[in-house]
Protein backbone atom coordinates (compact mmCIF):
# COMPACT_ATOMS: atom_id res chain seq x y z
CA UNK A 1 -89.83 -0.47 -68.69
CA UNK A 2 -93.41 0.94 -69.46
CA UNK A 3 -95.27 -0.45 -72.42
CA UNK A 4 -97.51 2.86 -72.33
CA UNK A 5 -97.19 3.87 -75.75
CA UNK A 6 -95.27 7.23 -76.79
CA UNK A 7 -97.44 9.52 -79.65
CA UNK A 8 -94.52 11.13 -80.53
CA UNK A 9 -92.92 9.66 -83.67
CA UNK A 10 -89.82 8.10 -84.35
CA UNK A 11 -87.82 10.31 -86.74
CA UNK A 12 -85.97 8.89 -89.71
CA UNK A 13 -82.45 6.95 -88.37
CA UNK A 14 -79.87 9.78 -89.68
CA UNK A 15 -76.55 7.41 -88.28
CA UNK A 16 -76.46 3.53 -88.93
CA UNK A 17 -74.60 0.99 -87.86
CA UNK A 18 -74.75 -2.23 -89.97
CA UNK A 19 -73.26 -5.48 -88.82
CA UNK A 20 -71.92 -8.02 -91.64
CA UNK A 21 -71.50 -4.88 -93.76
CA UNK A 22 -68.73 -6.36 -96.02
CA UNK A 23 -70.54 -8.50 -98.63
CA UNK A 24 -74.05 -9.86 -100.38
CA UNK A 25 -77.18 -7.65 -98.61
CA UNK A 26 -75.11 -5.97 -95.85
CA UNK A 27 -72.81 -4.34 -98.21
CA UNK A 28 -76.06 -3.26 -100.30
CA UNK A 29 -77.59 -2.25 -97.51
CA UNK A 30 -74.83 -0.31 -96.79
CA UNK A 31 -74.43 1.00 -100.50
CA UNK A 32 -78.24 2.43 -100.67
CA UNK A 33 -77.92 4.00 -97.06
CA UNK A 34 -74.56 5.90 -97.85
CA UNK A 35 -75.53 7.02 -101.60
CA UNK A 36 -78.73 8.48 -100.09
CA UNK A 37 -76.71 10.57 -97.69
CA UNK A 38 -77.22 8.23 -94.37
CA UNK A 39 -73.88 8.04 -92.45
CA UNK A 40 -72.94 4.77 -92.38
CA UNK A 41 -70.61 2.61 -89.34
CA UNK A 42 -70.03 -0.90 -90.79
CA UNK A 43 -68.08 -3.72 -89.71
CA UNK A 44 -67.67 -7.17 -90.50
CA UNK A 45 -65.10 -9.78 -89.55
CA UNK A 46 -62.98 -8.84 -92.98
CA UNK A 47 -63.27 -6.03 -94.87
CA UNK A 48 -63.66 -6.32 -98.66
CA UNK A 49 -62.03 -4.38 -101.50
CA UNK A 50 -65.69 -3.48 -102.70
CA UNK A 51 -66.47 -2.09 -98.57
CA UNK A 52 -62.48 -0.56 -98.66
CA UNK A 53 -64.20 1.39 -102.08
CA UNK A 54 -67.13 2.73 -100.86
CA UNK A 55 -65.84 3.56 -97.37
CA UNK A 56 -62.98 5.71 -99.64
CA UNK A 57 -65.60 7.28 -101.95
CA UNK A 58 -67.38 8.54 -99.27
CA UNK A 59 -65.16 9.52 -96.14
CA UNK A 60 -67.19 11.89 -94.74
CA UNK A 61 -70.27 10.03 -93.84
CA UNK A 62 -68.77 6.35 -93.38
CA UNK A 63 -66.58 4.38 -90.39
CA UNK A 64 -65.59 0.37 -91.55
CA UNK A 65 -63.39 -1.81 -89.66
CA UNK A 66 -62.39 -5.26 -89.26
CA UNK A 67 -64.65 -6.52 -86.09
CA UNK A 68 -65.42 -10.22 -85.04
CA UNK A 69 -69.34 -9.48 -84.01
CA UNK A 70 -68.86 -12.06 -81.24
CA UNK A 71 -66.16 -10.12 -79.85
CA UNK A 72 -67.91 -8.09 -77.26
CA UNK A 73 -65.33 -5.99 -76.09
CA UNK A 74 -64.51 -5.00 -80.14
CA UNK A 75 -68.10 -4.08 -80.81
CA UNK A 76 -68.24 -1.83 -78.02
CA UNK A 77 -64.89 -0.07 -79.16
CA UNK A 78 -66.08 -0.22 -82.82
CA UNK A 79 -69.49 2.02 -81.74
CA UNK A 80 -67.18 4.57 -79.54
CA UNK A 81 -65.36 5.30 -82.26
CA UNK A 82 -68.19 5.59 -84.87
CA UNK A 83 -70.07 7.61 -82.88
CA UNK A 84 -66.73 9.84 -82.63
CA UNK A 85 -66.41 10.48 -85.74
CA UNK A 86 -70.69 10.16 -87.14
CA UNK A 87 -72.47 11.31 -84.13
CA UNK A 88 -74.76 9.24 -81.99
CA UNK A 89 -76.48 6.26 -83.98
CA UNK A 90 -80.12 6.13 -83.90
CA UNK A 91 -80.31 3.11 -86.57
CA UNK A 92 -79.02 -0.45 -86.31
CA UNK A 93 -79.28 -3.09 -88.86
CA UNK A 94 -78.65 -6.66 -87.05
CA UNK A 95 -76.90 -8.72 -90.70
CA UNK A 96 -74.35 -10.35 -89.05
CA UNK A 97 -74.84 -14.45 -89.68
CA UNK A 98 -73.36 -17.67 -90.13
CA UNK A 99 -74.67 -20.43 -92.36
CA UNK A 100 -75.08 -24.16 -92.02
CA UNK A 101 -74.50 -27.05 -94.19
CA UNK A 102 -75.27 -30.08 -91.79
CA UNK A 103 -78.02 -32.16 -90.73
CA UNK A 104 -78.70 -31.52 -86.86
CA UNK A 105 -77.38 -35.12 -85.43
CA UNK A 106 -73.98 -34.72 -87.51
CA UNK A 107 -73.52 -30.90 -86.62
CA UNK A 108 -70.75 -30.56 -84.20
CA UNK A 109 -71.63 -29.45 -80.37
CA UNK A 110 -68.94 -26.23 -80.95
CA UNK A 111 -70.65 -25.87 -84.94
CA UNK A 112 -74.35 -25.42 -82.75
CA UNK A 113 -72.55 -22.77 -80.13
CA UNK A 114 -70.94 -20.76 -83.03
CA UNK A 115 -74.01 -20.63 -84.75
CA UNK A 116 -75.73 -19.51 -81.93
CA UNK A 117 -73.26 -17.03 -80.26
CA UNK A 118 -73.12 -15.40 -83.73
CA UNK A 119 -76.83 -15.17 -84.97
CA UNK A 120 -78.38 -14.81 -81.66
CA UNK A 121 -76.26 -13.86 -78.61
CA UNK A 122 -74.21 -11.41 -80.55
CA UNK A 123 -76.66 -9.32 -81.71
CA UNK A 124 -78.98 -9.73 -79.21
CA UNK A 125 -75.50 -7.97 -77.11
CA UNK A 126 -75.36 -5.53 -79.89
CA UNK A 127 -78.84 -4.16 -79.33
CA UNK A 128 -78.82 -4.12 -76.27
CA UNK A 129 -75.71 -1.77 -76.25
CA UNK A 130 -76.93 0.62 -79.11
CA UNK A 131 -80.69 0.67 -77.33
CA UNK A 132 -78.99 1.68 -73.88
CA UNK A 133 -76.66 4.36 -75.11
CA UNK A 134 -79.99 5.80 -77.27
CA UNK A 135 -82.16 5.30 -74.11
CA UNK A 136 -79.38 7.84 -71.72
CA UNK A 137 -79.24 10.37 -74.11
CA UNK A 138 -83.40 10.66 -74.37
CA UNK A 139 -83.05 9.37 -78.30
CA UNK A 140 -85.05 7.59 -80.14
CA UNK A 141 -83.96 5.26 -82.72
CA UNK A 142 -85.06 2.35 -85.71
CA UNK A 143 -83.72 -1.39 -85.20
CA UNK A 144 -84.05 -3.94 -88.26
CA UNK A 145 -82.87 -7.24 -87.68
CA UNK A 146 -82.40 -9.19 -91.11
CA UNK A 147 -83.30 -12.84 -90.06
CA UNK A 148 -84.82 -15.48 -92.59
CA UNK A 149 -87.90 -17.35 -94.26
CA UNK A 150 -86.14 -20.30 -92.36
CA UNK A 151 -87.27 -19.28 -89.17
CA UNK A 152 -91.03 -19.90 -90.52
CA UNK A 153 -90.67 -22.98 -92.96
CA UNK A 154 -88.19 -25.87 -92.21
CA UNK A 155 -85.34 -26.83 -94.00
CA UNK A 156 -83.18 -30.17 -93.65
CA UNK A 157 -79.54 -29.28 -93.08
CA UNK A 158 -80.30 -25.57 -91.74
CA UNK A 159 -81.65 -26.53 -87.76
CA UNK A 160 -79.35 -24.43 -85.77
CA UNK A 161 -78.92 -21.65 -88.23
CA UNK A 162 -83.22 -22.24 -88.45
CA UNK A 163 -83.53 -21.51 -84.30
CA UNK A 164 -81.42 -18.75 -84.20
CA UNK A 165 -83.45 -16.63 -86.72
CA UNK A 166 -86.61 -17.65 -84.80
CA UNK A 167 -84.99 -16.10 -81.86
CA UNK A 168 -84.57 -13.06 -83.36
CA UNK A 169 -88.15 -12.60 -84.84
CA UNK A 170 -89.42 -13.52 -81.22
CA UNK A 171 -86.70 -10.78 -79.63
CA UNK A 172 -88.06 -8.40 -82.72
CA UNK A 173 -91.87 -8.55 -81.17
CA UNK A 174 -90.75 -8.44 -77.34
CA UNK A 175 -88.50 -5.79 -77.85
CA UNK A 176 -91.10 -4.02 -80.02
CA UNK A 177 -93.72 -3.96 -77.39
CA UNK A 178 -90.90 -3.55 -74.26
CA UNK A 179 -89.68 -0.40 -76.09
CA UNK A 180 -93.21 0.97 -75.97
CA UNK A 181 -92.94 2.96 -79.05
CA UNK A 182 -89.32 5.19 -78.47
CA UNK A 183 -88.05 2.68 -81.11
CA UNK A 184 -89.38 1.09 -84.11
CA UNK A 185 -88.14 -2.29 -83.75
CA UNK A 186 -88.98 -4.82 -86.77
CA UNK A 187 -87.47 -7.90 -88.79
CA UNK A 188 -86.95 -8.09 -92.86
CA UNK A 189 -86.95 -12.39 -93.38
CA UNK A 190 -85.79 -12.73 -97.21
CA UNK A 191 -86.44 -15.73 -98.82
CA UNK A 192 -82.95 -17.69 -100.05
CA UNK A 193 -80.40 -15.60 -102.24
CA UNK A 194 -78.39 -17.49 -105.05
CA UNK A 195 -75.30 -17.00 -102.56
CA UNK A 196 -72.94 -18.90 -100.25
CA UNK A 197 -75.64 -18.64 -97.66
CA UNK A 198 -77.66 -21.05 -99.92
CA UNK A 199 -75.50 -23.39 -101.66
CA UNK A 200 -75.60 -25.68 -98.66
CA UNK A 201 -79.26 -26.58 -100.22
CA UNK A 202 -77.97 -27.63 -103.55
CA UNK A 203 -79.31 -27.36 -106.75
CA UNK A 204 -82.30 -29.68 -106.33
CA UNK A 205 -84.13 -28.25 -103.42
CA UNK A 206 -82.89 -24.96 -104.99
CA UNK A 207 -85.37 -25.48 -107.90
CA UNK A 208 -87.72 -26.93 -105.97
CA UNK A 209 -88.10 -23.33 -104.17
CA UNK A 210 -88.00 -21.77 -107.63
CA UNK A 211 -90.71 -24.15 -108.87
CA UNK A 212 -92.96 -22.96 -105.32
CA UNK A 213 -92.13 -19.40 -105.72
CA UNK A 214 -94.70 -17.53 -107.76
CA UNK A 215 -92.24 -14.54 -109.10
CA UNK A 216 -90.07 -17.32 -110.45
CA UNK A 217 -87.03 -16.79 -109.03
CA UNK A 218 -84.91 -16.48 -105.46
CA UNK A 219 -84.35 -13.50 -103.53
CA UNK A 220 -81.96 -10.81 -104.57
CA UNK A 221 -80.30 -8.13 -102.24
CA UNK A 222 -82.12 -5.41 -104.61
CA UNK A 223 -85.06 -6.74 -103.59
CA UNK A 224 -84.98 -6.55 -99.48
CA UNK A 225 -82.56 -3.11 -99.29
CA UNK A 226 -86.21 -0.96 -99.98
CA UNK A 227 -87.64 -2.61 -96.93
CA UNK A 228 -85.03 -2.28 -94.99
CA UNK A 229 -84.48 1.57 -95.99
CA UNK A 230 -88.45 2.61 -95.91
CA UNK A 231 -88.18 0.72 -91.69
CA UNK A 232 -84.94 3.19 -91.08
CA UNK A 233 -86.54 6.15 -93.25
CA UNK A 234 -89.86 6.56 -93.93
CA UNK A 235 -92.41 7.29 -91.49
CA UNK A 236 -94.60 4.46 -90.78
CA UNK A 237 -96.48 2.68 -88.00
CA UNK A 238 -94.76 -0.71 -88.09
CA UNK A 239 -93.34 -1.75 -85.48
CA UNK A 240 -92.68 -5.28 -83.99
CA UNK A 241 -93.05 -6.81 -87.53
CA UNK A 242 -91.51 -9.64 -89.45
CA UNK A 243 -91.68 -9.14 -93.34
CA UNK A 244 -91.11 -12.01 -95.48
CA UNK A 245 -89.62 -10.68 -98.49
CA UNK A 246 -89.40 -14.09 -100.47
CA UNK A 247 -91.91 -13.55 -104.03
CA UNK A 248 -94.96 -15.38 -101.64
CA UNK A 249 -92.80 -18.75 -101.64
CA UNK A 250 -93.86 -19.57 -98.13
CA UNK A 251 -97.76 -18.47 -98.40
């Protein structure tokens, strides 16, 4: 595919599908998007009372279901029907993840392949599928792929779940340039949330990062869902970015 760059711009995703939908920043994500009038498709491997809620409140512009993002087959059946019932999506939001609470040499060889298949693999599939259906029908569309400051700094116990965010900042910039401007294609890395995702630090290095972080405190989902809107809204030139949403904790 060309990298000669397209002047025409990328218009504002009007249909999004969000991955890991269910809970912490997906379902905010998810919340902002539909209260501003973007139709929403969400899935996530359960569907919570608070996604049930929202998906009731507003019937006419969302689609939620109960899909395994590692289940190919699902995910395909899962956009069908979204785009059924929403109209073609144009916007994809890559949440999806698994956590890890192990140092590398005591992490199971399955642990490291579930990790992997989930953070990387599966949405790297999930792209793929939403970028192909946008490229047949002449489309153009916004990708954000929500990876993490762990990609950037390291962190004891967090290796695997560490590579596979890499990955996806690296697939952000190739897919950025590949694209050659008929997408906007760029990464949101938050810094840790006070969430499941990063009690596996415990409270020590916790407050370490607090101590390091000049706004004095960790990440909160209110915090990334405006970056993550303005890259599927607003009309900008970034493209092929990774913003570190983390209160300068890494500078």
């Amino acid at each position: 595919m060309s990298e000669h760059a397209d002047p025409q711009p990328v218009p504002p995703a009007s249909v999004v599908l969000v991955s890991g939908g269910s809970r912490g920043l997906g379902l905010a994500i998810v919340t902002d998007l539909v209260e501003r009038g973007v139709r929403v498709a969400a899935f996530a491997r359960t569907v919570t009372p608070e996604l049930a809620k929202l998906a009731a409140e507003h019937s006419d512009r969302t689609h939620v279901d109960a899909v395994d993002v590692t289940d190919h087959a699902a995910t395909s059946a899962f956009l069908r029907a979204a785009e059924q019932r929403l109209g073609p999506v144009d916007g994809l939001v890559n949440n999806a993840a698994v956590g890890q609470d192990s140092l590398h040499a005591h992490t199971a060889a399955e642990d490291i392949g579930r990790i992997v298949e989930t953070n990387l693999t599966a949405p790297l599939r999930l792209t793929r599928l939403v970028v192909r259906r946008l490229l047949a029908r002449g489309r153009r569309g916004r990708i954000v792929n929500v990876t993490s400051i762990c990609a950037q700094r390291g962190f004891p116990g967090l290796v695997a779940y560490s590579a596979t965010k890499g990955g996806m900042d690296a697939a952000t910039r190739s897919l950025a340039r590949e694209l050659g401007g008929r997408m906007l294609v760029n990464a949101v890395a938050p810094g840790f949330f006070a969430s499941e995702m990063s009690a596996v630090l415990g409270p020590t290095q916790l407050d370490q990062i607090v101590r390091r972080t000049p706004t004095g405190h960790l990440t909160e989902p209110a915090e990334v869902v405006p970056v993550v809107r303005m890259l599927l809204r607003e009309q900008t030139n970034i493209n092929g970015q990774v913003i570190v949403v983390d209160g300068a904790a890494s500078v």
